[in-house]
Protein backbone atom coordinates (compact mmCIF):
# COMPACT_ATOMS: atom_id res chain seq x y z
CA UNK A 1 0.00 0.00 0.00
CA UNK A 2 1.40 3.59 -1.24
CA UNK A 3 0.76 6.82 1.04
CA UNK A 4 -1.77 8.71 -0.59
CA UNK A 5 -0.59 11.82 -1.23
CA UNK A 6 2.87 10.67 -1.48
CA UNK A 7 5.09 12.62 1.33
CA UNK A 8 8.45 14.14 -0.03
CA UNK A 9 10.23 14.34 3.04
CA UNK A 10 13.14 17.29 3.94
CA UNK A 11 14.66 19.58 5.30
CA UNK A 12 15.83 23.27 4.58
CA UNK A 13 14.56 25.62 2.29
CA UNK A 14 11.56 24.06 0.65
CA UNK A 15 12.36 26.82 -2.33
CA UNK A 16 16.05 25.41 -2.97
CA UNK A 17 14.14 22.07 -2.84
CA UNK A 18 11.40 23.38 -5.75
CA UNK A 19 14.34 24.75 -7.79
CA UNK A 20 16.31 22.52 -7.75
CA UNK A 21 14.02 19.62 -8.18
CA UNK A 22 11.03 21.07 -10.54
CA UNK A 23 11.31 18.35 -13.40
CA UNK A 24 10.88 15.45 -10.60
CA UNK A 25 8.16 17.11 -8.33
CA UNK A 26 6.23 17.89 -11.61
CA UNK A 27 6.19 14.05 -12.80
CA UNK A 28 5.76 12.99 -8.87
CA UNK A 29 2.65 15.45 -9.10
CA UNK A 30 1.62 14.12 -12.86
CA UNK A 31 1.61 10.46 -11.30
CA UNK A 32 0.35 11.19 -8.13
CA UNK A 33 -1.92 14.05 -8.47
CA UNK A 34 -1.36 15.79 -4.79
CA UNK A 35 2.03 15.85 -2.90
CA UNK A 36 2.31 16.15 0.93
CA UNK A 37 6.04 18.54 1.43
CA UNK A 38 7.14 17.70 5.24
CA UNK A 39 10.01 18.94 7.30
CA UNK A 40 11.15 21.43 5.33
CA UNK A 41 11.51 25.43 7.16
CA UNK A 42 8.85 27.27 6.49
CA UNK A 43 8.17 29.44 9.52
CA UNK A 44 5.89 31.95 8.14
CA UNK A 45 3.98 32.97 4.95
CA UNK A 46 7.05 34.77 3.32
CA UNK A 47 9.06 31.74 3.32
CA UNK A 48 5.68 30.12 1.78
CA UNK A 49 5.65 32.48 -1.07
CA UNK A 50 9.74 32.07 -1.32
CA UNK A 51 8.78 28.34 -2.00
CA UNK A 52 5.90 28.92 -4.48
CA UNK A 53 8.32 31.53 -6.40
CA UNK A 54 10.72 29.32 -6.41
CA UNK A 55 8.74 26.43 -8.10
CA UNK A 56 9.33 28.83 -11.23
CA UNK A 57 6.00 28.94 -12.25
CA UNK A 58 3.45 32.02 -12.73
CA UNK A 59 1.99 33.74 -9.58
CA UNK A 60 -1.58 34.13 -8.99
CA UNK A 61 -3.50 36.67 -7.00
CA UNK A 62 -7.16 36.04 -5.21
CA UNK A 63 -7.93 39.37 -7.00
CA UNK A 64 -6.92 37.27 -10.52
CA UNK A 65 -9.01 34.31 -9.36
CA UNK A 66 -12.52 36.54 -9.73
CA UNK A 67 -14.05 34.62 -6.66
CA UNK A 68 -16.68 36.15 -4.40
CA UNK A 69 -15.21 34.10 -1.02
CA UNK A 70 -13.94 36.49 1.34
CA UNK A 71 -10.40 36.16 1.50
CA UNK A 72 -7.04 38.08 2.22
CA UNK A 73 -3.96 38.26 0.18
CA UNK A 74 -1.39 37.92 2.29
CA UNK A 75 1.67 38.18 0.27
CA UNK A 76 1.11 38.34 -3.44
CA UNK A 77 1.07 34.45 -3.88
CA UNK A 78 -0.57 33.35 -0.18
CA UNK A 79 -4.48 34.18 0.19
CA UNK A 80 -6.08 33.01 3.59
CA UNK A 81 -8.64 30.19 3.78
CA UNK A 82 -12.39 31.39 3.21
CA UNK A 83 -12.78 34.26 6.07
CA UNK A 84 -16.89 33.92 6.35
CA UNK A 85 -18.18 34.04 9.69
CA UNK A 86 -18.18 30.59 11.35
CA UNK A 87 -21.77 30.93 11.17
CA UNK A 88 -21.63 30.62 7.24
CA UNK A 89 -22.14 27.06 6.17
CA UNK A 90 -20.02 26.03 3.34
CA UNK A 91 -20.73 22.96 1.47
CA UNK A 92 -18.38 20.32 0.66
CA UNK A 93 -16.78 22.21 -2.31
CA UNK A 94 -13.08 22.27 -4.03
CA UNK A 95 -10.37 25.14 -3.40
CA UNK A 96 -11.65 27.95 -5.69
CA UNK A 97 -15.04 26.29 -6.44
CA UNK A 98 -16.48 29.80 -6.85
CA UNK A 99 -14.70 31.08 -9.16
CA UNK A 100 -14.25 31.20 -13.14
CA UNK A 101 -10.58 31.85 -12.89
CA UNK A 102 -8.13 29.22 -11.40
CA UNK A 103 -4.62 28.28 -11.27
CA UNK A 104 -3.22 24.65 -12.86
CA UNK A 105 -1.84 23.89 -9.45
CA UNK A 106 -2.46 24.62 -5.49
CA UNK A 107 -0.33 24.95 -2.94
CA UNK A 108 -1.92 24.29 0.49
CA UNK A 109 -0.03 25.84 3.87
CA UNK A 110 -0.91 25.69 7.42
CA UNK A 111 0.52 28.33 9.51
CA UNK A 112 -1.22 27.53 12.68
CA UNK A 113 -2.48 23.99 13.17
């Protein structure tokens, strides 16, 4: 039995890691479809966006995505998770589900567990 997603485990500076090692994660990610990154440093959101820019691949904004969930850019490549009131019911859904724009690939980041 295979881990699904399959875990790429490290350690450093997941960016170094991206650049370095774009033409494997891209056919790990072709195969697999999702990809769990563990133990590498990433302290904050800045080092987050450091990792996505250094995947070498086009940004995108939440204001480029055209979607009416309330969100917050936090950097220019890191938006927060859906900021509706916990009141709000949301309905089982995928990332970006409201909106006609969307990027080819998501990265997923959890600052505070």
């Amino acid at each position: 039995m295979t881990d699904f997603p399959p875990i790429i485990v490290g350690g450093g500076d997941l960016s170094e890691f991206l650049a370095s090692n774009k033409s494997a994660v891209d056919a790990a990610l072709a195969d697999a479809g999702a990809l769990l990154f563990r133990g590498f440093d990433l302290p904050d959101s800045m080092a987050f966006d450091a990792a996505i820019n250094g995947y070498g691949e086009a940004g995108f904004t939440y204001e480029d995505s055209l979607s009416n969930a309330v969100r917050t850019n936090v950097t220019p490549r890191v938006f927060t998770a859906n900021e509706a009131p916990p009141t709000t019911e949301i309905f089982l859904h995928h990332e970006m589900a409201q909106t006609p724009l969307y990027p080819g690939k998501l990265f997923f980041y959890c600052e505070i567990a």
